[in-house]
PDB file of N, CA and C in Angstrom:
ATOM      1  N   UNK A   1      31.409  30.695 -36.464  1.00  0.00           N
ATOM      2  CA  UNK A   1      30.252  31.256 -35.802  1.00  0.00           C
ATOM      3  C   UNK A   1      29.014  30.988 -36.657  1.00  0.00           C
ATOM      4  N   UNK A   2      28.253  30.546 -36.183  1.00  0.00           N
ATOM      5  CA  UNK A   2      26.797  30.009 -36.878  1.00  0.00           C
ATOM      6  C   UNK A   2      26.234  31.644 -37.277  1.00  0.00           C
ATOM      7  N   UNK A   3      25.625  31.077 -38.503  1.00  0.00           N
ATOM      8  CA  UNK A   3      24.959  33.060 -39.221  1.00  0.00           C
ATOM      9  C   UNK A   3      23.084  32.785 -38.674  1.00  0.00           C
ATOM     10  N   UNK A   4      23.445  34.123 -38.542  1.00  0.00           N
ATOM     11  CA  UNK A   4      22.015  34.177 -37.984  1.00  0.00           C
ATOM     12  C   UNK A   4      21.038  34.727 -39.627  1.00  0.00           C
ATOM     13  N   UNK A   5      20.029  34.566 -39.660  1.00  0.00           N
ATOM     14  CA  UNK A   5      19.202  34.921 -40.786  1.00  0.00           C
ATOM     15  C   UNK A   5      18.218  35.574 -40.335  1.00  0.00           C
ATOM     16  N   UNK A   6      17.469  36.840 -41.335  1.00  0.00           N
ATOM     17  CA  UNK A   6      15.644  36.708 -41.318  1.00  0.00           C
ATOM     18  C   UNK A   6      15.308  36.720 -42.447  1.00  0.00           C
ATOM     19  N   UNK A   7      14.109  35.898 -42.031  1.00  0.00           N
ATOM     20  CA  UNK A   7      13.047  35.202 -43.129  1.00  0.00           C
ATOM     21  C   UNK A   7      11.796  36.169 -43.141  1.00  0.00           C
ATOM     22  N   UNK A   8      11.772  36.504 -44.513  1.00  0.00           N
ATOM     23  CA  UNK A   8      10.553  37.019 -44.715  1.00  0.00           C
ATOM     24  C   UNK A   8       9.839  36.877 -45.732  1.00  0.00           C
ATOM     25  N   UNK A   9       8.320  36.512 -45.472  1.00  0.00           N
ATOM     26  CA  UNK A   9       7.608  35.776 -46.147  1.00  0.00           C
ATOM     27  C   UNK A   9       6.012  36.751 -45.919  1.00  0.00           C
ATOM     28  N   UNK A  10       5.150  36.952 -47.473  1.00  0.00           N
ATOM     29  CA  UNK A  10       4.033  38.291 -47.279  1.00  0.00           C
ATOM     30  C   UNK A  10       3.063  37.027 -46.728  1.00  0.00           C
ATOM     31  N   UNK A  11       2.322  37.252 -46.170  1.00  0.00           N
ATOM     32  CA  UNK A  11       0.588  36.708 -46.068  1.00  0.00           C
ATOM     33  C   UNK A  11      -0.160  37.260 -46.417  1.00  0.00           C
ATOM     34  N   UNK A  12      -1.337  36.050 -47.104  1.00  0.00           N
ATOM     35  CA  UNK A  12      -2.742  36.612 -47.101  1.00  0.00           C
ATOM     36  C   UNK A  12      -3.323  37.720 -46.307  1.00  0.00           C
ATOM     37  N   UNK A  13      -3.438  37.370 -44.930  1.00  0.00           N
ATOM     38  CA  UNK A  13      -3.778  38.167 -44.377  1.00  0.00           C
ATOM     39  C   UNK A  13      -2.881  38.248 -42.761  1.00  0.00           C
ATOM     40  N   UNK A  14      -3.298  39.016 -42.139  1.00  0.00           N
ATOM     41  CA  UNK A  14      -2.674  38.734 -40.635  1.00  0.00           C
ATOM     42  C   UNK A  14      -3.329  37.497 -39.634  1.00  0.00           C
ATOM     43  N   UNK A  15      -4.031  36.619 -39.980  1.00  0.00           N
ATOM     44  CA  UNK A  15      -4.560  35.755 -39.080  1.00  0.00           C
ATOM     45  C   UNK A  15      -3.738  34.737 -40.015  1.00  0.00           C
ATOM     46  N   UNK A  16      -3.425  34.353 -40.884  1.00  0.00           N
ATOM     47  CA  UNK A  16      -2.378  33.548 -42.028  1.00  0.00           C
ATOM     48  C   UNK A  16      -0.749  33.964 -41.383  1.00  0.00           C
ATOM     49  N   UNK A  17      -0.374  35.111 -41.044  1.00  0.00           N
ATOM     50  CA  UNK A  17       0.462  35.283 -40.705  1.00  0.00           C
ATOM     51  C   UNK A  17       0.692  34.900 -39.616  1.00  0.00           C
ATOM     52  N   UNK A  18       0.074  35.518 -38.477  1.00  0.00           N
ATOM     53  CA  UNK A  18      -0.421  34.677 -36.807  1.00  0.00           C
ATOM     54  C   UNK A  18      -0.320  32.957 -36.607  1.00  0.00           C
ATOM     55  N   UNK A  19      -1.235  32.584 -37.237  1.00  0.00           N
ATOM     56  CA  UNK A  19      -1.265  30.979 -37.163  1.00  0.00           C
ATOM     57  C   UNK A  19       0.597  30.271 -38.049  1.00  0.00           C
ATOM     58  N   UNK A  20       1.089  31.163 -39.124  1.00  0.00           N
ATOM     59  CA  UNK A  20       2.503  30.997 -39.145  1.00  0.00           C
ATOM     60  C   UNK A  20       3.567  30.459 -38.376  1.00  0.00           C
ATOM     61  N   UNK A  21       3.320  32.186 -37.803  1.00  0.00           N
ATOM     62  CA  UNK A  21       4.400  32.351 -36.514  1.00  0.00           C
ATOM     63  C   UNK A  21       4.534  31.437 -35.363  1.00  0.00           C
ATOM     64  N   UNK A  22       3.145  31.490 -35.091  1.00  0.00           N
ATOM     65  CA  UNK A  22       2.921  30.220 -33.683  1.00  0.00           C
ATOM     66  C   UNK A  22       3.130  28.990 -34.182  1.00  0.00           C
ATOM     67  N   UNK A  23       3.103  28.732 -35.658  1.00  0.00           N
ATOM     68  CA  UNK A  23       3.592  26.973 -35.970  1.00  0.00           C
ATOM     69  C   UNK A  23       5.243  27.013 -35.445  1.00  0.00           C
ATOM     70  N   UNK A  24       5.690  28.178 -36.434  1.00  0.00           N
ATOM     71  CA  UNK A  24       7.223  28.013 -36.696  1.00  0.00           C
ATOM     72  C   UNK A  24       7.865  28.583 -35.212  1.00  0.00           C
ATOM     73  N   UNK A  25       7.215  29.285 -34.906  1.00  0.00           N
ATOM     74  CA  UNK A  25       8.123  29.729 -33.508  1.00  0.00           C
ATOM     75  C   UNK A  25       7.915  28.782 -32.198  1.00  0.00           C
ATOM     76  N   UNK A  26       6.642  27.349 -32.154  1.00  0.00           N
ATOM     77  CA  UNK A  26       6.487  26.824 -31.233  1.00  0.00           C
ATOM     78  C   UNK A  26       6.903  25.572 -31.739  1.00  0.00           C
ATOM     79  N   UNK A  27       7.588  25.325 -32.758  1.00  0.00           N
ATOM     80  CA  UNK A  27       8.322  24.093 -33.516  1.00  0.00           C
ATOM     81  C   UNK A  27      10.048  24.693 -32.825  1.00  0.00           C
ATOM     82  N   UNK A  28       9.926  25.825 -32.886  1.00  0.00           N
ATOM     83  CA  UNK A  28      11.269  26.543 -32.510  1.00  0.00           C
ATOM     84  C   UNK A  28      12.183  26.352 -34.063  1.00  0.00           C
ATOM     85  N   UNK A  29      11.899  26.170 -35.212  1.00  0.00           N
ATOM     86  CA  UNK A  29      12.580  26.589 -36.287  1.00  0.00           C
ATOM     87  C   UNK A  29      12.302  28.284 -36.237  1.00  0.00           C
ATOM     88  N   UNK A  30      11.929  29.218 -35.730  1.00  0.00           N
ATOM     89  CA  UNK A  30      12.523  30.462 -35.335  1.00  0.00           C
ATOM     90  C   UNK A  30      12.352  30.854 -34.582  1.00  0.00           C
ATOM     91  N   UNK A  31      13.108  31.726 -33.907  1.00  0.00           N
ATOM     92  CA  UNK A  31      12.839  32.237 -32.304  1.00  0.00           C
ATOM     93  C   UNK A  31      11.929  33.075 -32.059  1.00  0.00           C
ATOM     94  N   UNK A  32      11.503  34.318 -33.043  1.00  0.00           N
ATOM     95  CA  UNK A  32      10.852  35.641 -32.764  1.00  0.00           C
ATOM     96  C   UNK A  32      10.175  35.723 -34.393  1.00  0.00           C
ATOM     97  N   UNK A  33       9.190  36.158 -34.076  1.00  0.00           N
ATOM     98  CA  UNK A  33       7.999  36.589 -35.304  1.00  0.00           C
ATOM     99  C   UNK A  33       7.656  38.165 -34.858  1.00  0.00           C
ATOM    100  N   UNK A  34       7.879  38.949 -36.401  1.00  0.00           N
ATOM    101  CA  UNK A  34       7.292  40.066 -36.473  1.00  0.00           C
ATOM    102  C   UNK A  34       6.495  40.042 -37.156  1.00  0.00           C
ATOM    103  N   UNK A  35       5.172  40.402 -36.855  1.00  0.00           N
ATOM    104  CA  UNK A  35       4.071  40.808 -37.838  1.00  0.00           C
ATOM    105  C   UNK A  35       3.884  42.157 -38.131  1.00  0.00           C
ATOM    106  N   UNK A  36       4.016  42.467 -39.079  1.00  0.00           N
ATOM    107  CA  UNK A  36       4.201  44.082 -39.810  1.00  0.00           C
ATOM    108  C   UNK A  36       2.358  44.387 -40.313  1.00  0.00           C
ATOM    109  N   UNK A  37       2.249  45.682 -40.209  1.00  0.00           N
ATOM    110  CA  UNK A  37       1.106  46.813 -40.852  1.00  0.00           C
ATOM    111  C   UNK A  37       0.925  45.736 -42.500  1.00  0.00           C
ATOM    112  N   UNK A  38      -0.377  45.371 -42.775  1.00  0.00           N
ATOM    113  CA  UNK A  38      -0.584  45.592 -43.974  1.00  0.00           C
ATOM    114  C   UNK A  38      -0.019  46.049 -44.843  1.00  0.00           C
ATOM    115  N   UNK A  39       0.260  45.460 -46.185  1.00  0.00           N
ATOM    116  CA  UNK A  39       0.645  46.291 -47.343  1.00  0.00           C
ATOM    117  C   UNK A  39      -0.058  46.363 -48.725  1.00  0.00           C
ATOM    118  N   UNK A  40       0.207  47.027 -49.894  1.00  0.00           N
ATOM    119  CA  UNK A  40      -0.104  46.600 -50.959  1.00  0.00           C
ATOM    120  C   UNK A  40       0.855  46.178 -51.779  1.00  0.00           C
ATOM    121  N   UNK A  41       0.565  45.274 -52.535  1.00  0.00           N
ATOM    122  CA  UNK A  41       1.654  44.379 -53.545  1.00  0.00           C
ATOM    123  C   UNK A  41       1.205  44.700 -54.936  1.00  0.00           C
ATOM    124  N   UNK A  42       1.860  44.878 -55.611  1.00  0.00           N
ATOM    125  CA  UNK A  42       1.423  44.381 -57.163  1.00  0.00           C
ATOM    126  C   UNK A  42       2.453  43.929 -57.732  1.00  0.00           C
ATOM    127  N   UNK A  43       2.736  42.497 -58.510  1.00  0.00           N
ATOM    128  CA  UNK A  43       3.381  41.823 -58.733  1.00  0.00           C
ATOM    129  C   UNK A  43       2.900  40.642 -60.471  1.00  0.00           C
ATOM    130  N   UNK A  44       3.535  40.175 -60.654  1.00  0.00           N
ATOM    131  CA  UNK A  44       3.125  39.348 -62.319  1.00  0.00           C
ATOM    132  C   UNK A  44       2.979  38.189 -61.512  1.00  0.00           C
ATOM    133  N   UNK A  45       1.448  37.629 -61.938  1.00  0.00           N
ATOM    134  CA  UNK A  45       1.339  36.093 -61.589  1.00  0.00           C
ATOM    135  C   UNK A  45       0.579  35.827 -62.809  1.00  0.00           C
ATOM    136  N   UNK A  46       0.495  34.682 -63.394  1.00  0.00           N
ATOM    137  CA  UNK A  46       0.087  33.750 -64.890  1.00  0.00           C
ATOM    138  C   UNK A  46      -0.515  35.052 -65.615  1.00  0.00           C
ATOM    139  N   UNK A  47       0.617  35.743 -66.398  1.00  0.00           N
ATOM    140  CA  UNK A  47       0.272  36.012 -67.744  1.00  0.00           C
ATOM    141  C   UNK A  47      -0.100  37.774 -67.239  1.00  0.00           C
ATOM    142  N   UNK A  48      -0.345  38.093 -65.656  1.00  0.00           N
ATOM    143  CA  UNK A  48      -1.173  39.315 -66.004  1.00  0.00           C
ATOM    144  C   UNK A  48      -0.497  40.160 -64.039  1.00  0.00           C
ATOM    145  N   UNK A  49      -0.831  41.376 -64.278  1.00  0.00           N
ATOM    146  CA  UNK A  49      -0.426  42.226 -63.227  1.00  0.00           C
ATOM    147  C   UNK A  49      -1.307  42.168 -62.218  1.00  0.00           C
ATOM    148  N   UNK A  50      -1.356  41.562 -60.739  1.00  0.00           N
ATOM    149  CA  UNK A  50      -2.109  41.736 -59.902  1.00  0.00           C
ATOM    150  C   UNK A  50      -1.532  42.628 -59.038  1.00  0.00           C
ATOM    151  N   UNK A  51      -2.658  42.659 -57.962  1.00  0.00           N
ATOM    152  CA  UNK A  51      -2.991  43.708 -56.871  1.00  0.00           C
ATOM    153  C   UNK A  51      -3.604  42.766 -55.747  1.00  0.00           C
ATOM    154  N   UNK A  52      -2.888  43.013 -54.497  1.00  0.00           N
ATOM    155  CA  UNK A  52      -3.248  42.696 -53.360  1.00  0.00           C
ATOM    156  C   UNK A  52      -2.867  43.363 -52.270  1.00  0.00           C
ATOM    157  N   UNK A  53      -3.781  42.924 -50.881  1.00  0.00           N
ATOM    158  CA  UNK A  53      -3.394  43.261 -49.446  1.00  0.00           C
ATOM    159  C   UNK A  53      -2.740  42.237 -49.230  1.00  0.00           C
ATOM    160  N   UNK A  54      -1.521  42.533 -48.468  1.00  0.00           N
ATOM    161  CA  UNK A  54      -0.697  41.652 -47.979  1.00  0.00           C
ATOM    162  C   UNK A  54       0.021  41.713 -46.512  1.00  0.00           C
ATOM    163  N   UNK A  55       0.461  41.101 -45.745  1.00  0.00           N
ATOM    164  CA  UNK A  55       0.828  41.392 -44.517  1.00  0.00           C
ATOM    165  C   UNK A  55       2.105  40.520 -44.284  1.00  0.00           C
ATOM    166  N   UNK A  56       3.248  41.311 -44.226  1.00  0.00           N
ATOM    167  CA  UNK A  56       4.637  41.299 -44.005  1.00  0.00           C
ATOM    168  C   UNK A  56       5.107  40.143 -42.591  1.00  0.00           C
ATOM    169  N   UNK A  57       5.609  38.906 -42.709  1.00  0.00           N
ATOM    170  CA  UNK A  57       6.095  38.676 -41.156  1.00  0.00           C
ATOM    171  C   UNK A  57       7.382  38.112 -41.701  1.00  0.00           C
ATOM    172  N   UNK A  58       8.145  38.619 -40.741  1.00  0.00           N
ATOM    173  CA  UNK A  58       9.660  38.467 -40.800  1.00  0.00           C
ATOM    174  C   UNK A  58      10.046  37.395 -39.377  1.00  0.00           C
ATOM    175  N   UNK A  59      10.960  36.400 -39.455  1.00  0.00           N
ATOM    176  CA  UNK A  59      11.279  35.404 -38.723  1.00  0.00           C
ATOM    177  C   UNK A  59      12.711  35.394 -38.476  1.00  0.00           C
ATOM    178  N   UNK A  60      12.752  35.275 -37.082  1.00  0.00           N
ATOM    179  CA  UNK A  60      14.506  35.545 -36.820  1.00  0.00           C
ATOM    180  C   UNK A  60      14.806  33.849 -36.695  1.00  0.00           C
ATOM    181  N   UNK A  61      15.986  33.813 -37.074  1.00  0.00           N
ATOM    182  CA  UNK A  61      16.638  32.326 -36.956  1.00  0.00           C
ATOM    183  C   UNK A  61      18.043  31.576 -37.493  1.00  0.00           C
ATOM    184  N   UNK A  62      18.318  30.668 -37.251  1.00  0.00           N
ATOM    185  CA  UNK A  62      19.723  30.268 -37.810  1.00  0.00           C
ATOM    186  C   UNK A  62      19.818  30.199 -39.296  1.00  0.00           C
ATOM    187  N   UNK A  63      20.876  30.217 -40.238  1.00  0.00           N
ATOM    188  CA  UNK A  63      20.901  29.670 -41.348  1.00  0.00           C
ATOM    189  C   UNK A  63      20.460  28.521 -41.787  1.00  0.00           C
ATOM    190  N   UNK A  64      21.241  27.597 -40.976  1.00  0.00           N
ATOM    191  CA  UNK A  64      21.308  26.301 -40.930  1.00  0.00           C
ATOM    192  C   UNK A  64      20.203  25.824 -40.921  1.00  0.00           C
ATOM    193  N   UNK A  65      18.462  26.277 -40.704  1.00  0.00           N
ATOM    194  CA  UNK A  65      17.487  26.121 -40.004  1.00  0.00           C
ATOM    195  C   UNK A  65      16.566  26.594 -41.351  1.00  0.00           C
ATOM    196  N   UNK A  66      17.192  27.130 -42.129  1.00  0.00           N
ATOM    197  CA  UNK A  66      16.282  27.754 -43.516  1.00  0.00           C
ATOM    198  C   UNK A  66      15.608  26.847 -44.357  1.00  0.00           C
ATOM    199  N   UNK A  67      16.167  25.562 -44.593  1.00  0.00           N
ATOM    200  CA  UNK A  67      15.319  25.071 -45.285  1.00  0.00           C
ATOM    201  C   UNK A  67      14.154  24.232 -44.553  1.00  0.00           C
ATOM    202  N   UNK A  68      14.708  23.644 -43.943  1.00  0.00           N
ATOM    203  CA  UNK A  68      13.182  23.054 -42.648  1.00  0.00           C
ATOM    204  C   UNK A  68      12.331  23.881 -42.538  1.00  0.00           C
ATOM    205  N   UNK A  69      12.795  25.497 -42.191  1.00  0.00           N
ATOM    206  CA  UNK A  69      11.635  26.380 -42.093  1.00  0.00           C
ATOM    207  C   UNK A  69      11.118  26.693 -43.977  1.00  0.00           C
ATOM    208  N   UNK A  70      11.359  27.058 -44.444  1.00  0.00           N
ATOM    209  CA  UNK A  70      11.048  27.224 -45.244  1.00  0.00           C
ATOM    210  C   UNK A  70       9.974  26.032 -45.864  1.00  0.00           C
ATOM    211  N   UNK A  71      10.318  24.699 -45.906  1.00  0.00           N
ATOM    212  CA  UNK A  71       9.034  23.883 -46.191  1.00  0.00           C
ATOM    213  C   UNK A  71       8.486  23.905 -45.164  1.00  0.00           C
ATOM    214  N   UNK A  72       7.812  24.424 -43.957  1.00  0.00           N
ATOM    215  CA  UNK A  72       6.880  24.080 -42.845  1.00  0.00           C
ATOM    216  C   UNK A  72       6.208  25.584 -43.396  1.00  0.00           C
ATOM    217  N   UNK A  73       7.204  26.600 -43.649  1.00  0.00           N
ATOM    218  CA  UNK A  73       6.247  27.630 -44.282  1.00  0.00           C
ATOM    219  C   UNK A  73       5.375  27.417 -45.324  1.00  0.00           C
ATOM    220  N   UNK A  74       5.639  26.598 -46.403  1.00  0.00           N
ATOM    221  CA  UNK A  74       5.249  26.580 -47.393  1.00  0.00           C
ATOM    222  C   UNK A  74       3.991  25.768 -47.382  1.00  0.00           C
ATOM    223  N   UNK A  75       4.153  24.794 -46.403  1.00  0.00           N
ATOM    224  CA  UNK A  75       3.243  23.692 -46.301  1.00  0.00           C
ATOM    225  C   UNK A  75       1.837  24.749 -45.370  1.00  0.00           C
ATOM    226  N   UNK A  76       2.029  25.691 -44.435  1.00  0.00           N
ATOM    227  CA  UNK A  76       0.936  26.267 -44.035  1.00  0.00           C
ATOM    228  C   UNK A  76       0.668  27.661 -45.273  1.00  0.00           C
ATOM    229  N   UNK A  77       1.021  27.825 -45.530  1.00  0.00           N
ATOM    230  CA  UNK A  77       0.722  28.572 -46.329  1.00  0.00           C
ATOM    231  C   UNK A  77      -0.157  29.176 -47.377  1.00  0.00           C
ATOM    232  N   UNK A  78      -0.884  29.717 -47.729  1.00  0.00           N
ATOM    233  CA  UNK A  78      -2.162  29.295 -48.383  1.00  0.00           C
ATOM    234  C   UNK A  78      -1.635  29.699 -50.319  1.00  0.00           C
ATOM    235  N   UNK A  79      -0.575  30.807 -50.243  1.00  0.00           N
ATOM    236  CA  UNK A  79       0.014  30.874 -51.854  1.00  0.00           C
ATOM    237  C   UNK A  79       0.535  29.458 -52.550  1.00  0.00           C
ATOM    238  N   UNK A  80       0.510  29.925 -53.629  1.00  0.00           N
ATOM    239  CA  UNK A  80       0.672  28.334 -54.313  1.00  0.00           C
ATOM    240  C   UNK A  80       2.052  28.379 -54.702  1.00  0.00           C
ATOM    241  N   UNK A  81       2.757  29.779 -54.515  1.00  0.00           N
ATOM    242  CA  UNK A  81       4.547  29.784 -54.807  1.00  0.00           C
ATOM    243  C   UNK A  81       4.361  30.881 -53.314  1.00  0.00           C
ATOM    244  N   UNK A  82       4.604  30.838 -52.340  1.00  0.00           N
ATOM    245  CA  UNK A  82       4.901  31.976 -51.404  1.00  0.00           C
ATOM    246  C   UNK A  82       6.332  32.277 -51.480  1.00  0.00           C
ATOM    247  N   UNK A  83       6.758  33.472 -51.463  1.00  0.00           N
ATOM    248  CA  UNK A  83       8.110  33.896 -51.664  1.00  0.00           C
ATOM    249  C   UNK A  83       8.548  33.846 -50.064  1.00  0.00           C
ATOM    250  N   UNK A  84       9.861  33.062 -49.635  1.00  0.00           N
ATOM    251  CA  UNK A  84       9.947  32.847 -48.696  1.00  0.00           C
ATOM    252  C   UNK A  84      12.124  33.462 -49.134  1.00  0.00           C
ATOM    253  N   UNK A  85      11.971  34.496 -48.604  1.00  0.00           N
ATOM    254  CA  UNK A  85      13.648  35.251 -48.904  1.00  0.00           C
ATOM    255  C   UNK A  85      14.155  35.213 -47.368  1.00  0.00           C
ATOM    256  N   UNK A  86      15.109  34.574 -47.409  1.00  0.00           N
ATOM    257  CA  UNK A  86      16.316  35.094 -45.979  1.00  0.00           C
ATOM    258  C   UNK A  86      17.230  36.001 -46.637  1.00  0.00           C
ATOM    259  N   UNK A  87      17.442  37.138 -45.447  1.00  0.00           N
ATOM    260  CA  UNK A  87      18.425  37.669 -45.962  1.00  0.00           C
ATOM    261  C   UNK A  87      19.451  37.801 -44.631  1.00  0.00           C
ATOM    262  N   UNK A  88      20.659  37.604 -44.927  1.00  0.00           N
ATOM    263  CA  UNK A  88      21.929  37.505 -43.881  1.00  0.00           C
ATOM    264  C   UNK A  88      22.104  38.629 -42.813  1.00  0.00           C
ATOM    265  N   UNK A  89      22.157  38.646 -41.410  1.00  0.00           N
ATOM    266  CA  UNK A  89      21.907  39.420 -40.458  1.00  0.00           C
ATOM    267  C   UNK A  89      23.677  39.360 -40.139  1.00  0.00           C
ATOM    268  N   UNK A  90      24.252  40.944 -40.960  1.00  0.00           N
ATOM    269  CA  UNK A  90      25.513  41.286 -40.653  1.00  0.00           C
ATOM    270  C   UNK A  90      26.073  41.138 -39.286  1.00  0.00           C
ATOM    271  N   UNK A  91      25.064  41.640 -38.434  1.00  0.00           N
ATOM    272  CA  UNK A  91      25.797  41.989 -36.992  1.00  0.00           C
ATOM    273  C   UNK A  91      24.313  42.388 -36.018  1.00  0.00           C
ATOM    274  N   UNK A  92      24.783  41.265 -34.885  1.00  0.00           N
ATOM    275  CA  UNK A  92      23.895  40.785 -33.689  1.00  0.00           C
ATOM    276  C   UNK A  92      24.638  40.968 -32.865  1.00  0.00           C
ATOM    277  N   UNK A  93      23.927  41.792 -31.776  1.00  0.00           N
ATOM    278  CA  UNK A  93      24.757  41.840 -30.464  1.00  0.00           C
ATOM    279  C   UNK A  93      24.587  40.707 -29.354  1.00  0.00           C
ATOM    280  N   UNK A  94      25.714  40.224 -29.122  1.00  0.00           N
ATOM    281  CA  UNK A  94      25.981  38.990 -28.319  1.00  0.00           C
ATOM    282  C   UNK A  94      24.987  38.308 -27.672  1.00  0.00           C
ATOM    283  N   UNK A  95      24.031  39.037 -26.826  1.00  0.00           N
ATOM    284  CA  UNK A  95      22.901  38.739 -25.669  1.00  0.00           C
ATOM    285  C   UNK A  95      22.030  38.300 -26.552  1.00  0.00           C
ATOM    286  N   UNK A  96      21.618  38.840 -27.969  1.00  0.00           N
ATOM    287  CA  UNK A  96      20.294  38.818 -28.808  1.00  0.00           C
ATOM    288  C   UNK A  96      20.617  37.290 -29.526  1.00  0.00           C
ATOM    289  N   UNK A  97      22.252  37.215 -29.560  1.00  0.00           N
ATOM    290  CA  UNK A  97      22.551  35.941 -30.582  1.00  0.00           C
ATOM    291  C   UNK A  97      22.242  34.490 -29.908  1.00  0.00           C
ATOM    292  N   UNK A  98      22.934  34.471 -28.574  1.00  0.00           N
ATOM    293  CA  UNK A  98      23.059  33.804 -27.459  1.00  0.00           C
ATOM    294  C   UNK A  98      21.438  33.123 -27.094  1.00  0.00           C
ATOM    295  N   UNK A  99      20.623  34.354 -27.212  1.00  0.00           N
ATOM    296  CA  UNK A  99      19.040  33.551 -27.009  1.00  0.00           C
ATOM    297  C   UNK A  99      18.640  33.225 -28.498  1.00  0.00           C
ATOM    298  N   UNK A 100      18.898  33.756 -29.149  1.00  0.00           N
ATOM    299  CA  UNK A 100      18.119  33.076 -30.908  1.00  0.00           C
ATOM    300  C   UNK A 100      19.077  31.461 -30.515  1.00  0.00           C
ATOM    301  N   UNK A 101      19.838  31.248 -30.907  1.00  0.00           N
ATOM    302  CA  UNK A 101      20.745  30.299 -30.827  1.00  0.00           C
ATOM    303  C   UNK A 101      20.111  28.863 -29.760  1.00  0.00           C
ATOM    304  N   UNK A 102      19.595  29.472 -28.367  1.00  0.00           N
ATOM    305  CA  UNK A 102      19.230  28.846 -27.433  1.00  0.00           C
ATOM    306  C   UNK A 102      17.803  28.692 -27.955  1.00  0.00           C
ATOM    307  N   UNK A 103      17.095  29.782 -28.360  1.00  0.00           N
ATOM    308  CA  UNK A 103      15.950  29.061 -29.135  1.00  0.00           C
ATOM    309  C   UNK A 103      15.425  28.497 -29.476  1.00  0.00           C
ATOM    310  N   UNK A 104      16.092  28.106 -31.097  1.00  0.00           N
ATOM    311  CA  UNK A 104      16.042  27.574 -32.075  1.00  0.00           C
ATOM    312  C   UNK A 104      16.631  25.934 -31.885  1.00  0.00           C
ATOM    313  N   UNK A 105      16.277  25.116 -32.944  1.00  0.00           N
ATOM    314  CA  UNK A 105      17.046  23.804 -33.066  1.00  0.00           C
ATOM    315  C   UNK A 105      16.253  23.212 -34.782  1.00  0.00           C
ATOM    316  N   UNK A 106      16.880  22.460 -34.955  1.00  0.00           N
ATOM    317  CA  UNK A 106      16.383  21.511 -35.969  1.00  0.00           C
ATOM    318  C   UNK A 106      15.126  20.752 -35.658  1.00  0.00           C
ATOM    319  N   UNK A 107      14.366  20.399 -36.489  1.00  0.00           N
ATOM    320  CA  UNK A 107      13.400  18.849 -36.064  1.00  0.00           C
ATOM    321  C   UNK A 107      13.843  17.970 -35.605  1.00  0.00           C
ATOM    322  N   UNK A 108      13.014  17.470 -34.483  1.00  0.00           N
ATOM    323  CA  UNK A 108      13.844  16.363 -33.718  1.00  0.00           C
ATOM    324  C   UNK A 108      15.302  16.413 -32.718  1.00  0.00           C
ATOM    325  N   UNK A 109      15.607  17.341 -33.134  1.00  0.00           N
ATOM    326  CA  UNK A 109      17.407  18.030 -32.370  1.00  0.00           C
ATOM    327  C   UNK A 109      17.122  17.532 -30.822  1.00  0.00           C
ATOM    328  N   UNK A 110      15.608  18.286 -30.059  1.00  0.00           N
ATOM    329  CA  UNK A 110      15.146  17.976 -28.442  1.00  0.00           C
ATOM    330  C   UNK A 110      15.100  16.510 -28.407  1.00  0.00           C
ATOM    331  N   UNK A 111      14.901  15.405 -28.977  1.00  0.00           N
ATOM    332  CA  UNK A 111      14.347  14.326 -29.278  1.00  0.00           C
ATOM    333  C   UNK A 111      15.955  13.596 -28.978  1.00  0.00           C
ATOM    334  N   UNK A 112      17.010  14.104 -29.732  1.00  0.00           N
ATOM    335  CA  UNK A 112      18.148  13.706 -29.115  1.00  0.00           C
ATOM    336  C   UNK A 112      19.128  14.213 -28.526  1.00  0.00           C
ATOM    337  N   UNK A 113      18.885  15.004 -27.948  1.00  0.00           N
ATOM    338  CA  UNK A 113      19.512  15.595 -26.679  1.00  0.00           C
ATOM    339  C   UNK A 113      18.674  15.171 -25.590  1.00  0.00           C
ATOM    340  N   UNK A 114      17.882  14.634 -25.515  1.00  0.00           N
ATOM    341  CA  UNK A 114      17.415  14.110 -24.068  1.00  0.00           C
ATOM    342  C   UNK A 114      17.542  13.244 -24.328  1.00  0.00           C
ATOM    343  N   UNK A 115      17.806  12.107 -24.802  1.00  0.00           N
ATOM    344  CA  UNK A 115      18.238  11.009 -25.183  1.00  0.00           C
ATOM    345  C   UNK A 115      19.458  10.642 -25.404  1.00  0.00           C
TER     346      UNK A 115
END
């Protein structure tokens, strides 16, 4: 059985997050984008403790599909390391799996199946 994943990755802001989602979810490397409430972060970047607003979007999608997404994230992205974590989705009920699955595909995957 193919594992389903979500990806979650902070943004700059929510219009960084927005323009994301609509790359990766209309590429179909993930099916569904949540954009979450603002947060605050503080975290170690070169040498010293920062502080930021940040905005949470989480991406539903295959395993198999993580690293393609993951460089198309990285490439829109405006951080210069964006933390991009999947973490393994124990248990999906059938109907929810069935459309992620139908979703989703690789680059190019449509390109040869109609062909």
């Amino acid at each position: 059985m193919e594992e389903i994943i979500e990806v979650q990755v902070n943004c700059a802001s929510e219009a960084e997050a927005e323009r994301i989602a609509e790359a990766v979810v209309g590429e179909r490397l993930a099916a569904c984008a949540n954009i979450h409430a603002p947060i605050r972060s503080l975290y170690h970047w070169q040498g010293g403790v920062e502080r930021a607003g940040e905005v949470p979007l989480v991406l539903k999608t295959r395993a198999a599909l993580f690293d393609a997404l993951a460089a198309r994230i990285a490439a829109l992205h405006s951080y210069e390391v964006p933390g991009i974590i999947a973490l393994p989705v124990g248990a999906v009920n059938t109907a929810y799996r069935d459309w992620l699955l139908a979703e989703t595909r690789a680059p190019g995957q449509a390109d040869r199946e109609a062909g």
